[in-house]
PDB file of N, CA and C in Angstrom:
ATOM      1  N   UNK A   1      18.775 -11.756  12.085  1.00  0.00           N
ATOM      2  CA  UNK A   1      17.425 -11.306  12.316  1.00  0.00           C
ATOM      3  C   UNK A   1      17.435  -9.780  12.231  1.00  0.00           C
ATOM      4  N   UNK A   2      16.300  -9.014  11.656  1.00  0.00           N
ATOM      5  CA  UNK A   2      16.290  -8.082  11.698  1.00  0.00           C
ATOM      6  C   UNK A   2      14.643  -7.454  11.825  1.00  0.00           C
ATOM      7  N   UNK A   3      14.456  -6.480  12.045  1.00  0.00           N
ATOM      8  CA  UNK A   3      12.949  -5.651  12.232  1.00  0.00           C
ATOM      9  C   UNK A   3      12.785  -4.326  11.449  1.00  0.00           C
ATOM     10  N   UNK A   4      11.648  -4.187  11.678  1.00  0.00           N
ATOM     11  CA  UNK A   4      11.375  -2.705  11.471  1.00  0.00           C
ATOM     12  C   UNK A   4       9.729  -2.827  12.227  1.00  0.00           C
ATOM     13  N   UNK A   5       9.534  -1.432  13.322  1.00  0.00           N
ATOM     14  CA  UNK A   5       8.527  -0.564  13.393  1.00  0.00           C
ATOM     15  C   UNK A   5       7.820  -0.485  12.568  1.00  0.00           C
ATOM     16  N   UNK A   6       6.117  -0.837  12.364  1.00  0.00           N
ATOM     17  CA  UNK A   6       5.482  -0.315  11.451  1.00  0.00           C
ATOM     18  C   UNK A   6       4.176  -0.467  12.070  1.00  0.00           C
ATOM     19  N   UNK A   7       3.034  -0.146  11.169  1.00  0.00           N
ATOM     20  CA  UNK A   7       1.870   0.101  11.487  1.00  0.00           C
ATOM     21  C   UNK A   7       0.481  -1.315  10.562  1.00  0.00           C
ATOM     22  N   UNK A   8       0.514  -1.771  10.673  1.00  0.00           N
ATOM     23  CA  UNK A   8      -0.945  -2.687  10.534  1.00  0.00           C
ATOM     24  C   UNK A   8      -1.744  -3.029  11.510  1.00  0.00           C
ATOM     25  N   UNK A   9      -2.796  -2.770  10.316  1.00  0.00           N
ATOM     26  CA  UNK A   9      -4.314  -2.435  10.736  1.00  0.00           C
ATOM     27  C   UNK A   9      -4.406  -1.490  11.695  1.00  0.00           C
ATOM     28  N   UNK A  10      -3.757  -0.311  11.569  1.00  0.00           N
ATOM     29  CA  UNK A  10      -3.752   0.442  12.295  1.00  0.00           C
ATOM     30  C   UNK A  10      -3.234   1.038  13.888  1.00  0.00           C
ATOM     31  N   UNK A  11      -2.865  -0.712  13.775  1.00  0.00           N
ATOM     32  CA  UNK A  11      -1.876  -0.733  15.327  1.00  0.00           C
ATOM     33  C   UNK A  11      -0.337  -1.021  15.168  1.00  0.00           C
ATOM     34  N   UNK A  12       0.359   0.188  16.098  1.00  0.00           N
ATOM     35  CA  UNK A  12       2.236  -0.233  15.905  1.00  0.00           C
ATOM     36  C   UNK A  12       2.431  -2.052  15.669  1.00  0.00           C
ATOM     37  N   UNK A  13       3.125  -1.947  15.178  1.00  0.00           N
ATOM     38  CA  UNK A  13       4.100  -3.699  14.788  1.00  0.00           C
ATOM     39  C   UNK A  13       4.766  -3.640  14.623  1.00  0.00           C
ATOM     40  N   UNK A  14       6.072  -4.805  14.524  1.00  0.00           N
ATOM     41  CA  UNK A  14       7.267  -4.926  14.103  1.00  0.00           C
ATOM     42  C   UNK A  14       7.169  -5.987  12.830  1.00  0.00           C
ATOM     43  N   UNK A  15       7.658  -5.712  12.007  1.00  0.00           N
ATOM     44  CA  UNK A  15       7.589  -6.857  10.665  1.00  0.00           C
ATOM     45  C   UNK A  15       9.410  -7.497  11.128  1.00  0.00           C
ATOM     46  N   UNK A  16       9.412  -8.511  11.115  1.00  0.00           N
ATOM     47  CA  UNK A  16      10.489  -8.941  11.815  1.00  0.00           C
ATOM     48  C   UNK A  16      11.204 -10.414  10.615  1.00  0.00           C
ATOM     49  N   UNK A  17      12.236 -10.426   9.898  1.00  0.00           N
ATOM     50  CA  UNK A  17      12.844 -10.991   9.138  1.00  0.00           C
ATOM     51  C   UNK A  17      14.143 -11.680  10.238  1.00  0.00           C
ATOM     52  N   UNK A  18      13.908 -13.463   9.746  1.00  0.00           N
ATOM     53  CA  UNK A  18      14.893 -14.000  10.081  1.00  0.00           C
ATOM     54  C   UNK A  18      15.300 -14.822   9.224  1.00  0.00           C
ATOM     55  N   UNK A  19      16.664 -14.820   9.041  1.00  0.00           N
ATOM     56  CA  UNK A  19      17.683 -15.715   7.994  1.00  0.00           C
ATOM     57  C   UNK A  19      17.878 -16.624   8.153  1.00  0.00           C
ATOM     58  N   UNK A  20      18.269 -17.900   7.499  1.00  0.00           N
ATOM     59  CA  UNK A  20      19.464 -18.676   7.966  1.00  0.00           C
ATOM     60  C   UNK A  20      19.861 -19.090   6.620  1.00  0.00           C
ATOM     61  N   UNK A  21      21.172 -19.034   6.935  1.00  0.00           N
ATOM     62  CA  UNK A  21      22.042 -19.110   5.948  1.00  0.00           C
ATOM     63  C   UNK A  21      22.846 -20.868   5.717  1.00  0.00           C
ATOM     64  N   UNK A  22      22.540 -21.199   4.482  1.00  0.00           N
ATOM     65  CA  UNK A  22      23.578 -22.717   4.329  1.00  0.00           C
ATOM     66  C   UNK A  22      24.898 -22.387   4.087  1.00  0.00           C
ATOM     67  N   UNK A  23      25.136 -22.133   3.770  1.00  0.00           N
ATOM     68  CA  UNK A  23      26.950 -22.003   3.934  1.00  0.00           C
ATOM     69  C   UNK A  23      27.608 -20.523   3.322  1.00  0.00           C
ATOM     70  N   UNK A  24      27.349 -19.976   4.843  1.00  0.00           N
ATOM     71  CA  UNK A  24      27.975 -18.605   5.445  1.00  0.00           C
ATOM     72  C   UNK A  24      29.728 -18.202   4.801  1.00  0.00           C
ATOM     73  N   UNK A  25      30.039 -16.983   4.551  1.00  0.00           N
ATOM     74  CA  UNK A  25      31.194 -16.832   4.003  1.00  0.00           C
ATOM     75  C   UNK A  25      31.713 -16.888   5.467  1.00  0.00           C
ATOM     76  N   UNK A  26      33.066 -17.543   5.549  1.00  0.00           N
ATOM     77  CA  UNK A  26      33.855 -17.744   6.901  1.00  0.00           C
ATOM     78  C   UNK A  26      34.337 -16.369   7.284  1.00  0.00           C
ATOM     79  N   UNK A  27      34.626 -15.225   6.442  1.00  0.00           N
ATOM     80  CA  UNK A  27      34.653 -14.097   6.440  1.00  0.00           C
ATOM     81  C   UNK A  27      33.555 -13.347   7.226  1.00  0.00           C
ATOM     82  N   UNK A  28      33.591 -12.942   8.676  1.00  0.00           N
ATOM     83  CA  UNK A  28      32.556 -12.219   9.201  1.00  0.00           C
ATOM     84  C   UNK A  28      32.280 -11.235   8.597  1.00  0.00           C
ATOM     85  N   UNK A  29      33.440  -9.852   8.236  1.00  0.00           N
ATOM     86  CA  UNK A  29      32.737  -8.586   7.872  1.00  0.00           C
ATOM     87  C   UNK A  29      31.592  -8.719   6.115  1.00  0.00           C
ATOM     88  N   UNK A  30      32.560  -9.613   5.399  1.00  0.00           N
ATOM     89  CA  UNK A  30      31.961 -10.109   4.207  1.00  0.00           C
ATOM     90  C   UNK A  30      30.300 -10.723   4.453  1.00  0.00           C
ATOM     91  N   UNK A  31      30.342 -11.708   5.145  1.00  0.00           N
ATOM     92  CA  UNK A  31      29.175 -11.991   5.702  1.00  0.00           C
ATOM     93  C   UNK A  31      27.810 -10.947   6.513  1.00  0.00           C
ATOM     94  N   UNK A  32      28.442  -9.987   7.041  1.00  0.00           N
ATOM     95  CA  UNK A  32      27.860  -9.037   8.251  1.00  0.00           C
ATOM     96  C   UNK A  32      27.085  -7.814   6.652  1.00  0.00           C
ATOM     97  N   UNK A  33      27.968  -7.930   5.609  1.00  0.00           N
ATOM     98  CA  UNK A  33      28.028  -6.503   4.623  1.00  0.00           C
ATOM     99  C   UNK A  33      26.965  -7.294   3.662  1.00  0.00           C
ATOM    100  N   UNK A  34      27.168  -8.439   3.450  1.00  0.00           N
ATOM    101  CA  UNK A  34      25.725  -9.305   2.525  1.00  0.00           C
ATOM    102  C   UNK A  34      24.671  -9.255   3.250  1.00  0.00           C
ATOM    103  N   UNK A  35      24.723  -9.758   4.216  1.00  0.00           N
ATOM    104  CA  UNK A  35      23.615 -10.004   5.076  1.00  0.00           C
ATOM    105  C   UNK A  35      22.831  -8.355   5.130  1.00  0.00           C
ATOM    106  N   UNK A  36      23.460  -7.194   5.178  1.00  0.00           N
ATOM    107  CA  UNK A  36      23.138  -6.220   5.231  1.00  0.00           C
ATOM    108  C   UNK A  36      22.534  -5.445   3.804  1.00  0.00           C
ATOM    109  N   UNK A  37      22.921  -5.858   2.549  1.00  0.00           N
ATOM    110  CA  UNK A  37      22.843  -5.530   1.419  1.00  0.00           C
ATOM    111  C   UNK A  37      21.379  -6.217   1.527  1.00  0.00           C
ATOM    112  N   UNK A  38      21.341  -7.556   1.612  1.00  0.00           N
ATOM    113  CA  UNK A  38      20.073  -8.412   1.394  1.00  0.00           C
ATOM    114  C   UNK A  38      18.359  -7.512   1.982  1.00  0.00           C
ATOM    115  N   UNK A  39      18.980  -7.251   3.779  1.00  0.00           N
ATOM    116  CA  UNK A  39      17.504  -6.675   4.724  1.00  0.00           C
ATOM    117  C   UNK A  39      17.528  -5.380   3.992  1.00  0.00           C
ATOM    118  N   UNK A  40      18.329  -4.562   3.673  1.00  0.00           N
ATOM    119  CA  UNK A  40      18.151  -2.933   3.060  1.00  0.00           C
ATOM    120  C   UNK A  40      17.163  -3.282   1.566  1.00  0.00           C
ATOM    121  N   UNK A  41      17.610  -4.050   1.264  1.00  0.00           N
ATOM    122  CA  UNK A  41      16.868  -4.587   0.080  1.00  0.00           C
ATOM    123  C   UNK A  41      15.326  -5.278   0.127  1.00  0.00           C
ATOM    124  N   UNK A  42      15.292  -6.100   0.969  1.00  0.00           N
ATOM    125  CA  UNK A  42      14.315  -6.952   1.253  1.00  0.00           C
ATOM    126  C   UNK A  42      12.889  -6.556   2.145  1.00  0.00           C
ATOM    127  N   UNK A  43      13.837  -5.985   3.163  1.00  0.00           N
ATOM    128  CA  UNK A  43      12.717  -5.411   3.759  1.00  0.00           C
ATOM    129  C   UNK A  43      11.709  -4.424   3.962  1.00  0.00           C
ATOM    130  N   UNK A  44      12.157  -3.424   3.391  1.00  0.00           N
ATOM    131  CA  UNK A  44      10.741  -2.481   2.817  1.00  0.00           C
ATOM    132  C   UNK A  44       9.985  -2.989   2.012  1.00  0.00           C
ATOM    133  N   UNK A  45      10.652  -3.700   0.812  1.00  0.00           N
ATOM    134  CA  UNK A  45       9.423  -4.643  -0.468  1.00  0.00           C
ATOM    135  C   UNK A  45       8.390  -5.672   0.549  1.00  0.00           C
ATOM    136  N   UNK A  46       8.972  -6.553   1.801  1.00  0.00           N
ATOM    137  CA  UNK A  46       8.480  -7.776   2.281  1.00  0.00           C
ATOM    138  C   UNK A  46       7.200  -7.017   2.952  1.00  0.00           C
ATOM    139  N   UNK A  47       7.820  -5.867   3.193  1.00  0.00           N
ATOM    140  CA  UNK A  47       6.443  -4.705   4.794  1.00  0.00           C
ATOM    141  C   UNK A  47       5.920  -4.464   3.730  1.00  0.00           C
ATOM    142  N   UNK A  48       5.803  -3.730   2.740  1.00  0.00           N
ATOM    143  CA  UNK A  48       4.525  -3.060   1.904  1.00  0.00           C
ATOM    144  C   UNK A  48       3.829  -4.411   1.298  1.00  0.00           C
ATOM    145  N   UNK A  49       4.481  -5.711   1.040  1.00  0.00           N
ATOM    146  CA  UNK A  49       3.602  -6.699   0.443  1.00  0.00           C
ATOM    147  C   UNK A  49       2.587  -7.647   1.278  1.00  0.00           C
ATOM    148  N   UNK A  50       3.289  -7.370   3.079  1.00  0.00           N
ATOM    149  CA  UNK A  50       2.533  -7.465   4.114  1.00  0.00           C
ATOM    150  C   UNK A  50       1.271  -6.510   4.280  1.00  0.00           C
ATOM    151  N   UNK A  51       0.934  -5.618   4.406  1.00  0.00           N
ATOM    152  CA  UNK A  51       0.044  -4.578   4.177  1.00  0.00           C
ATOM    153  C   UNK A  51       0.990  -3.700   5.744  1.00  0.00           C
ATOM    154  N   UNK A  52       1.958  -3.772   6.130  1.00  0.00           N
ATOM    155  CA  UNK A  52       2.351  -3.017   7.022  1.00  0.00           C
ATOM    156  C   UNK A  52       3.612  -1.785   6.901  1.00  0.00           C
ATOM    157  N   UNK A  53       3.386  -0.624   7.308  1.00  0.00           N
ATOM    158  CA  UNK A  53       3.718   0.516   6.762  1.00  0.00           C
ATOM    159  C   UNK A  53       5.045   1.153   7.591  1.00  0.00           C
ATOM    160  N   UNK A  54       5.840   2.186   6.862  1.00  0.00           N
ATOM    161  CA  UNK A  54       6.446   2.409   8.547  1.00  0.00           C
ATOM    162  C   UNK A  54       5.943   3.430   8.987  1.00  0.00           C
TER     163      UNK A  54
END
């Protein structure tokens, strides 16, 4: 799960992304470094297509 602070309709929000994954690399840091590549990626495009800003 992850968030971000932002602003719709003019009032603070959190745009808030949760995962779940079907079959996780058994590798935590491998897993922890995708999972991280994916929200850096995902989540500014998902907030601006929401109409919410940071």
């Amino acid at each position: 799960m992850a968030y971000s602070a932002c602003t719709y309709a003019g009032e603070p929000r959190r745009y808030v992304v949760e995962l779940w994954v079907q079959k996780p690399s058994a590798d935590v840091n491998e897993r922890r470094e995708d999972l991280a590549r994916f929200i850096t990626a995902y989540l500014p495009a998902a907030q601006k297509a929401a109409g919410c800003t940071p």
